[in-house]
C-alpha atoms as a PDB file:
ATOM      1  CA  UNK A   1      -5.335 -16.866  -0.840  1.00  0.00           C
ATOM      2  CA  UNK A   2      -4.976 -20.596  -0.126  1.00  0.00           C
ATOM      3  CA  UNK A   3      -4.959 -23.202  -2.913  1.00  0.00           C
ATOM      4  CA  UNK A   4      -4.787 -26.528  -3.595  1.00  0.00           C
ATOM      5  CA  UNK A   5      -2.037 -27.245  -5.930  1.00  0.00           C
ATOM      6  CA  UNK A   6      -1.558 -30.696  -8.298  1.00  0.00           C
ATOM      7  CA  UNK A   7       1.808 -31.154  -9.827  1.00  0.00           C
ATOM      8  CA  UNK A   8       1.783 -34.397 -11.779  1.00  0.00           C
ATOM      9  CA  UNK A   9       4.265 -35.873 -14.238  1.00  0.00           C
ATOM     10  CA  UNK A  10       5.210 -39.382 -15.757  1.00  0.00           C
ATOM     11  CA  UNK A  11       7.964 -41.297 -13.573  1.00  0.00           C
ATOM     12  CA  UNK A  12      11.850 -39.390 -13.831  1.00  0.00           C
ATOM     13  CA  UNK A  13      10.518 -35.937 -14.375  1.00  0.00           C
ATOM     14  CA  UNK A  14      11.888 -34.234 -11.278  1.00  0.00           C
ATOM     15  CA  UNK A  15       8.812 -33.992  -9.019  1.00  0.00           C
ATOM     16  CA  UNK A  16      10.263 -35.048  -5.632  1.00  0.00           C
ATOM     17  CA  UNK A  17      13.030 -32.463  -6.520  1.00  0.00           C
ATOM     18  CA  UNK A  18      10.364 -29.736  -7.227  1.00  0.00           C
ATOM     19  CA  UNK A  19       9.109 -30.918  -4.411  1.00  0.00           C
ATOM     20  CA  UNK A  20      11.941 -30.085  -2.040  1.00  0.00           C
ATOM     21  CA  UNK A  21      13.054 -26.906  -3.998  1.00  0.00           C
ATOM     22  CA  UNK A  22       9.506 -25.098  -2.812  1.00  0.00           C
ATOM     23  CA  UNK A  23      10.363 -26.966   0.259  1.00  0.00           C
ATOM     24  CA  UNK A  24      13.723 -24.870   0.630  1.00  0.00           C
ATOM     25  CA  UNK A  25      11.666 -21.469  -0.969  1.00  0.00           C
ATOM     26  CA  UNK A  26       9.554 -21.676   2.151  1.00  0.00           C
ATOM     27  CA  UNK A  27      12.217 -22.150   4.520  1.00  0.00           C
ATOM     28  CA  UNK A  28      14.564 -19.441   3.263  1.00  0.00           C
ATOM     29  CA  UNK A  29      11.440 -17.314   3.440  1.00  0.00           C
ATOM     30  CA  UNK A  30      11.482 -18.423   7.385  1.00  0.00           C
ATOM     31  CA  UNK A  31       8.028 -19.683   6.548  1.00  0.00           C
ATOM     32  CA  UNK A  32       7.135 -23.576   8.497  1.00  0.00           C
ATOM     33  CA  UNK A  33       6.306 -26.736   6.094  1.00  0.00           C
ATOM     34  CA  UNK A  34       5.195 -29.654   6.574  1.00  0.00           C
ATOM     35  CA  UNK A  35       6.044 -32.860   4.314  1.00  0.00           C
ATOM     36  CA  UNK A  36       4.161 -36.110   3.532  1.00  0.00           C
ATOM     37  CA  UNK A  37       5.094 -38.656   1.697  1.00  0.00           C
ATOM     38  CA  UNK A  38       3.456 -42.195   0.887  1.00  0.00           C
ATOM     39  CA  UNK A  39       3.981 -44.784   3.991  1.00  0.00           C
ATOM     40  CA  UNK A  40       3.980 -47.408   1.348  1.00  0.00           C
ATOM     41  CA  UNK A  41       7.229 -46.143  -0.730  1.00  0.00           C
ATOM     42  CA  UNK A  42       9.769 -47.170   1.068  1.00  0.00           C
ATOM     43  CA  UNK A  43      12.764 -46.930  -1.665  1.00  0.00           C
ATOM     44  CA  UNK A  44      14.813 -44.620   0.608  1.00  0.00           C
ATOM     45  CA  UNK A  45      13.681 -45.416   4.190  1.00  0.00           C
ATOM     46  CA  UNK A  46       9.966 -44.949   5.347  1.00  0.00           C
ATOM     47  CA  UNK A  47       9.127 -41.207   6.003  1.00  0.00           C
ATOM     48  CA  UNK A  48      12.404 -39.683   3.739  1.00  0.00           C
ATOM     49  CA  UNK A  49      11.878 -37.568   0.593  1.00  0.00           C
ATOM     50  CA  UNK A  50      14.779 -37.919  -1.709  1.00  0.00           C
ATOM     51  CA  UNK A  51      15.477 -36.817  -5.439  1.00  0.00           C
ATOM     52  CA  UNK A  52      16.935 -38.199  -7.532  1.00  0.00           C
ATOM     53  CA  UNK A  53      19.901 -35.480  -7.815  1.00  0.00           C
ATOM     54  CA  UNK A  54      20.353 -36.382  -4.165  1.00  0.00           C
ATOM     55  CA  UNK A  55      19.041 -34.413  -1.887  1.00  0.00           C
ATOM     56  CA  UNK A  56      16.579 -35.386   0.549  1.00  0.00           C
ATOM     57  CA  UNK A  57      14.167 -34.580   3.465  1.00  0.00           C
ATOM     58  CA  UNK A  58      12.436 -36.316   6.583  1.00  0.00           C
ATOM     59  CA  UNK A  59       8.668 -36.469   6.297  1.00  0.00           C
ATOM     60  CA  UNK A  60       5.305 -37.882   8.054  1.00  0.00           C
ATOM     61  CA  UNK A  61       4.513 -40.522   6.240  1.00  0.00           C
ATOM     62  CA  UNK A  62       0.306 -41.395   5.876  1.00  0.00           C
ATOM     63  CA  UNK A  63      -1.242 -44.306   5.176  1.00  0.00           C
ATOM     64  CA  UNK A  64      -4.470 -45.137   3.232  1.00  0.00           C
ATOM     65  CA  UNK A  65      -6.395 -44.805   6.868  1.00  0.00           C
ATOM     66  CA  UNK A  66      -5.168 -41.769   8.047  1.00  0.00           C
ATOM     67  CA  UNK A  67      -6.641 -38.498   8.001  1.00  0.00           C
ATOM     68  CA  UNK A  68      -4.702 -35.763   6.497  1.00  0.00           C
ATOM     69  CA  UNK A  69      -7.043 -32.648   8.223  1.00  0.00           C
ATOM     70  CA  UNK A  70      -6.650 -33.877  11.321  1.00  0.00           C
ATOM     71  CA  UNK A  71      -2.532 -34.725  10.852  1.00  0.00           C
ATOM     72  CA  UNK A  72      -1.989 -31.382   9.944  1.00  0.00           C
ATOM     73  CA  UNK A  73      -3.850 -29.762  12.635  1.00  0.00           C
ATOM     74  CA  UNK A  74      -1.587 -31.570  15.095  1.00  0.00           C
ATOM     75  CA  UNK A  75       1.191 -29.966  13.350  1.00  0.00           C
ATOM     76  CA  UNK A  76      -0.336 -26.370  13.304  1.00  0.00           C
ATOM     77  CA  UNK A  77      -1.094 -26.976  17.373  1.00  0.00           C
ATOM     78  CA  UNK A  78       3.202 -27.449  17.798  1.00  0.00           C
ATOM     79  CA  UNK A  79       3.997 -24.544  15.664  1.00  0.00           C
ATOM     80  CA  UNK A  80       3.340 -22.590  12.886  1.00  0.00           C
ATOM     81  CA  UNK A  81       2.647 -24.272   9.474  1.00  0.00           C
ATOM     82  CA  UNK A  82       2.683 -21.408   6.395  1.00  0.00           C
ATOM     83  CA  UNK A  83       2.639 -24.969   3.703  1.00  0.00           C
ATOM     84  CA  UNK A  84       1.694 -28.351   3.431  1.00  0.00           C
ATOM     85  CA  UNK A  85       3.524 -30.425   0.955  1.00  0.00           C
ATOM     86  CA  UNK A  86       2.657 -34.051  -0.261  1.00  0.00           C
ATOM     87  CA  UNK A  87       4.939 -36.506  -2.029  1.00  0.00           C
ATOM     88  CA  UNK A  88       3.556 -39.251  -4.097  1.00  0.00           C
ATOM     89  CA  UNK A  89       0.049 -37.624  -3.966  1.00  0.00           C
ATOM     90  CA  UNK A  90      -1.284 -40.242  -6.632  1.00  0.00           C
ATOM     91  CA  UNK A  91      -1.447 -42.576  -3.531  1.00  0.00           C
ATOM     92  CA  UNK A  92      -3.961 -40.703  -1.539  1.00  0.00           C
ATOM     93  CA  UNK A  93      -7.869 -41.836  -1.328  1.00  0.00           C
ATOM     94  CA  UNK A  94     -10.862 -39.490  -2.474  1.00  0.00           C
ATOM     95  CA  UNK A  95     -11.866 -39.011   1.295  1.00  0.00           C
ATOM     96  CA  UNK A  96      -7.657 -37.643   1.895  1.00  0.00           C
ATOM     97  CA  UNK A  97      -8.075 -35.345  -1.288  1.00  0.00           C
ATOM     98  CA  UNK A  98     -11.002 -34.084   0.669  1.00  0.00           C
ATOM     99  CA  UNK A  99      -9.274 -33.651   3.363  1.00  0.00           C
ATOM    100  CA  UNK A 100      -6.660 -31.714   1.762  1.00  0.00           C
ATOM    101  CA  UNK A 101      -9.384 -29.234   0.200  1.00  0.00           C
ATOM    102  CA  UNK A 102     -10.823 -28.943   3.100  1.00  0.00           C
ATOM    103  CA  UNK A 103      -8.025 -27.652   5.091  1.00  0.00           C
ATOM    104  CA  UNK A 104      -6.862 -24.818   2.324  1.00  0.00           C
ATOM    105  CA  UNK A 105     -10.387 -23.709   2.439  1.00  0.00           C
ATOM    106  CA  UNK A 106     -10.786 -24.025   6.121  1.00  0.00           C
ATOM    107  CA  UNK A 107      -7.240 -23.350   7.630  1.00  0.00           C
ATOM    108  CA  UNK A 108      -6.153 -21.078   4.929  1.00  0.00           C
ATOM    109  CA  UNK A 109      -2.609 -23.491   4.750  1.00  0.00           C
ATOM    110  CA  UNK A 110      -1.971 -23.720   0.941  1.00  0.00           C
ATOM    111  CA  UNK A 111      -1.205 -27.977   0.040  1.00  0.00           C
ATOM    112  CA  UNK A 112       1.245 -28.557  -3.025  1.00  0.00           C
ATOM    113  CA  UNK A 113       0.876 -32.021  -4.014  1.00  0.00           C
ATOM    114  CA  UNK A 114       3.137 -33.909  -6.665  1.00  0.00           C
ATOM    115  CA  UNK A 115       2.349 -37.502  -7.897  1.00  0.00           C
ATOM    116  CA  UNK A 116       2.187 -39.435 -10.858  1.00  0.00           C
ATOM    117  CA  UNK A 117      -1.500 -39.058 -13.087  1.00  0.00           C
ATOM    118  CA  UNK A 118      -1.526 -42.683 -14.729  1.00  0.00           C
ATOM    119  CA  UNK A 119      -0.290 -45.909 -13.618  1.00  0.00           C
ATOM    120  CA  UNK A 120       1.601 -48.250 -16.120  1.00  0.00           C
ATOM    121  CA  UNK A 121      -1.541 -49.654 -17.971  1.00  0.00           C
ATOM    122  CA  UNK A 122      -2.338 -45.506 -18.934  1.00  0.00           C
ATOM    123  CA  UNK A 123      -5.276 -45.410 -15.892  1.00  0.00           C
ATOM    124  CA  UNK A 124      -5.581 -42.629 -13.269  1.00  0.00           C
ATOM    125  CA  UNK A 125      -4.490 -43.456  -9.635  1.00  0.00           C
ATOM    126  CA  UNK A 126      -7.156 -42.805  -7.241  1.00  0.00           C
ATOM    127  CA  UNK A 127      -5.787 -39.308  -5.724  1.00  0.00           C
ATOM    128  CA  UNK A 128      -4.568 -38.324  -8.985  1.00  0.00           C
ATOM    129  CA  UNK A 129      -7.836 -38.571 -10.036  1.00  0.00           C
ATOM    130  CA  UNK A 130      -9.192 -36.178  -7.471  1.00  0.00           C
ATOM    131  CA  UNK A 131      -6.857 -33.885  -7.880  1.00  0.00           C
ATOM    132  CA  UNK A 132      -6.632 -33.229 -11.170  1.00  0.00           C
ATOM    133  CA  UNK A 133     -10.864 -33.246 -10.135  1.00  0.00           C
ATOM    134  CA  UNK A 134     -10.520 -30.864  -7.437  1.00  0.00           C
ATOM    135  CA  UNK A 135      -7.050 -28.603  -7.507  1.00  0.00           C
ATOM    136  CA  UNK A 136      -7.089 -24.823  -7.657  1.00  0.00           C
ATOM    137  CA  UNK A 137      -4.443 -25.033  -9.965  1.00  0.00           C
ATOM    138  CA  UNK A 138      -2.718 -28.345 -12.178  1.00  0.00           C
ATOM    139  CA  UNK A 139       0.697 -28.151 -13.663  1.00  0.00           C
ATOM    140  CA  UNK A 140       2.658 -30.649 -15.709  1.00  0.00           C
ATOM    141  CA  UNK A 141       6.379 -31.565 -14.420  1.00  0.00           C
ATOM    142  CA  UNK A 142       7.452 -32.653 -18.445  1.00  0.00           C
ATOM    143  CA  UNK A 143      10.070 -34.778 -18.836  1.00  0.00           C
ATOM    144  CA  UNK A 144      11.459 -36.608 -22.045  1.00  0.00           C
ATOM    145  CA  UNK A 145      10.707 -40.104 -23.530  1.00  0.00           C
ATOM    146  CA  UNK A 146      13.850 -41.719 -25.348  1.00  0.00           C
ATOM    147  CA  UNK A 147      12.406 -41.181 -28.702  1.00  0.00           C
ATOM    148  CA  UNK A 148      13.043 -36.919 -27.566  1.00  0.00           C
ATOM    149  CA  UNK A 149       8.984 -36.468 -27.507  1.00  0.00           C
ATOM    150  CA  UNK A 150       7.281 -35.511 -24.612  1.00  0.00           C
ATOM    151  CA  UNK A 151       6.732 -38.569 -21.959  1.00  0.00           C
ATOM    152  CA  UNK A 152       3.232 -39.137 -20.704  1.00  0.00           C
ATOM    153  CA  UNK A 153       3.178 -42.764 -20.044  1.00  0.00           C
ATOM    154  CA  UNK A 154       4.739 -44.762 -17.117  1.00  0.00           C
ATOM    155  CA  UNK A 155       5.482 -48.143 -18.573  1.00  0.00           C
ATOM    156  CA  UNK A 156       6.681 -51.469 -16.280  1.00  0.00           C
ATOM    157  CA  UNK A 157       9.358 -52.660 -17.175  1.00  0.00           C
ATOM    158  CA  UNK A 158      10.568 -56.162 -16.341  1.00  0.00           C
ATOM    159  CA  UNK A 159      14.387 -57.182 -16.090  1.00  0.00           C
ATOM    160  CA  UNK A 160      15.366 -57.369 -19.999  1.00  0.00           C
ATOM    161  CA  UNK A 161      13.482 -54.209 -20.631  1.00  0.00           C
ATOM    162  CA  UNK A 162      10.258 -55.761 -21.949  1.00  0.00           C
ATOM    163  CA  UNK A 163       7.182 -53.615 -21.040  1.00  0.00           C
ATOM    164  CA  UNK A 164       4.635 -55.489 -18.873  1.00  0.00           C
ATOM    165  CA  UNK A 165       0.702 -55.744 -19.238  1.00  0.00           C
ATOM    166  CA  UNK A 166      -0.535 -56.786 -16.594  1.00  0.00           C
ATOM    167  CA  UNK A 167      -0.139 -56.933 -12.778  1.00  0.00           C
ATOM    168  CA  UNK A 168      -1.267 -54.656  -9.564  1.00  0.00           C
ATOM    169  CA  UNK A 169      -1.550 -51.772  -9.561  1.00  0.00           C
ATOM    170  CA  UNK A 170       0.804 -50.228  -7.405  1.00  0.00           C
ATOM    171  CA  UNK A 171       4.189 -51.961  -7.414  1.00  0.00           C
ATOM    172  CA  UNK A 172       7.140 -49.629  -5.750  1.00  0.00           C
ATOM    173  CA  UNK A 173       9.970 -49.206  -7.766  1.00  0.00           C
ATOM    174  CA  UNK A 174      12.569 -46.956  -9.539  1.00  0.00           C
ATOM    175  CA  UNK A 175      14.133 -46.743 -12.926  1.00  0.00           C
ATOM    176  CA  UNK A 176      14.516 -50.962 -12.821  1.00  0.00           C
ATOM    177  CA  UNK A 177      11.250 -51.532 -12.745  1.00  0.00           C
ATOM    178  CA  UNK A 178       9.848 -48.210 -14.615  1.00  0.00           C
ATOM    179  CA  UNK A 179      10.646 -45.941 -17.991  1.00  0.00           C
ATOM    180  CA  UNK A 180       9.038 -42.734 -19.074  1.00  0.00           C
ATOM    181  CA  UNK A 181       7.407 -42.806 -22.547  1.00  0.00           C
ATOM    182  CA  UNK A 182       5.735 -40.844 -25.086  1.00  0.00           C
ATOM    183  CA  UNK A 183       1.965 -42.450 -25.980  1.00  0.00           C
ATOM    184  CA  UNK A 184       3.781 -43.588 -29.393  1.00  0.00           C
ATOM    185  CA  UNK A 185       6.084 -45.400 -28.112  1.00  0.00           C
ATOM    186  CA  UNK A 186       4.329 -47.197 -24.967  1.00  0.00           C
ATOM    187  CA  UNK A 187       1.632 -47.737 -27.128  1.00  0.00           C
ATOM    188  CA  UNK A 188       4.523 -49.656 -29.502  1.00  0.00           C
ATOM    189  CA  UNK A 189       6.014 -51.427 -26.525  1.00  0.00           C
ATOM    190  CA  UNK A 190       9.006 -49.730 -27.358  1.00  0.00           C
ATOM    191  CA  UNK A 191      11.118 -49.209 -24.354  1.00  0.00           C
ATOM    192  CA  UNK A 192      13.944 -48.041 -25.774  1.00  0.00           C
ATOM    193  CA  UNK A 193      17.594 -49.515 -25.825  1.00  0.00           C
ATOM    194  CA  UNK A 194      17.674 -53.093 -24.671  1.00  0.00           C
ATOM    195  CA  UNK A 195      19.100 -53.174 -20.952  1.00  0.00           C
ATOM    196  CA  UNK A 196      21.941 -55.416 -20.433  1.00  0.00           C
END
């Protein structure tokens, strides 16, 4: 039976490499997937999946406006699709979460979807949201903050390590811009060692 799946984690906890390992699953299986990522994170080149450890993946990319039902039905019309797999889920809307349910429960295609749950000020992205409203199953990717307790918190970070306040939103960016905490220490400010 068909689910929709929410894998969420703070930033640096290995979800783009889950990501791709039940990517590779699925293919040595000789089971079809098909990957998303965000349009809008363009760190590695628009439409590429990559890990940290380094391995990466093409993907379709989608965009605030696009709808996710009818993308992968395109897909399913050139071949078989056994899995749908989204990177940086927390950047989907409500009405793509939808989408998403609605094509496990229509098309039978089970969606695993990995994304961050909070932004840096500690509030829920938009499709995090959802999901974590509307998955079949949720699962925590856990990573470490430097302290050695369990990181929940994404904090901004700007160039001497100082955690930022206040800005938009969404703001792309890797470990320069962003550090993994436990609620103890973001709530601190405590960053960890001073960057030099």
């Amino acid at each position: 039976m068909a689910k929709l799946y929410f894998h969420y984690s703070s930033m640096n906890a290995g979800k783009s490499t889950a990501l791709l390992q039940a990517n590779h699953n699925y293919g040595e299986r000789g089971m079809a997937t098909v990957l998303f990522t965000a349009k809008l994170d363009d760190r590695e080149g628009v439409g590429v999946i990559r890990s940290r450890i380094g391995i990466d993946h093409q993907a379709l990319v989608f965009a605030e406006e696009d709808d996710l039902l009818k993308m992968a039905r395109r897909e399913r019309e050139r071949g078989p699709v056994d899995c749908i797999l989204i990177d940086e889920a927390q950047f989907l809307t409500k009405e793509q979460v939808g989408q998403l349910a609605d094509l496990v429960d229509s098309e039978g295609i089970p969606v695993l979807a990995y994304g961050l749950r909070t932004d840096f000020l500690g509030e829920t992205f938009e499709g995090s949201r959802y999901l974590m409203a509307w998955a079949d199953e949720i699962k925590e990717i856990k990573t470490i903050c430097h302290c050695g307790k369990k990181a929940t918190m994404n904090a901004r970070i700007d160039a001497t390590g100082k955690m930022e306040t206040e800005g938009a939103q969404i703001e792309i960016g890797g470990n320069e811009r962003y550090v993994s905490l436990c609620r103890s220490c973001y709530s601190k400010g405590n960053t960890g060692p001073t960057l030099s």
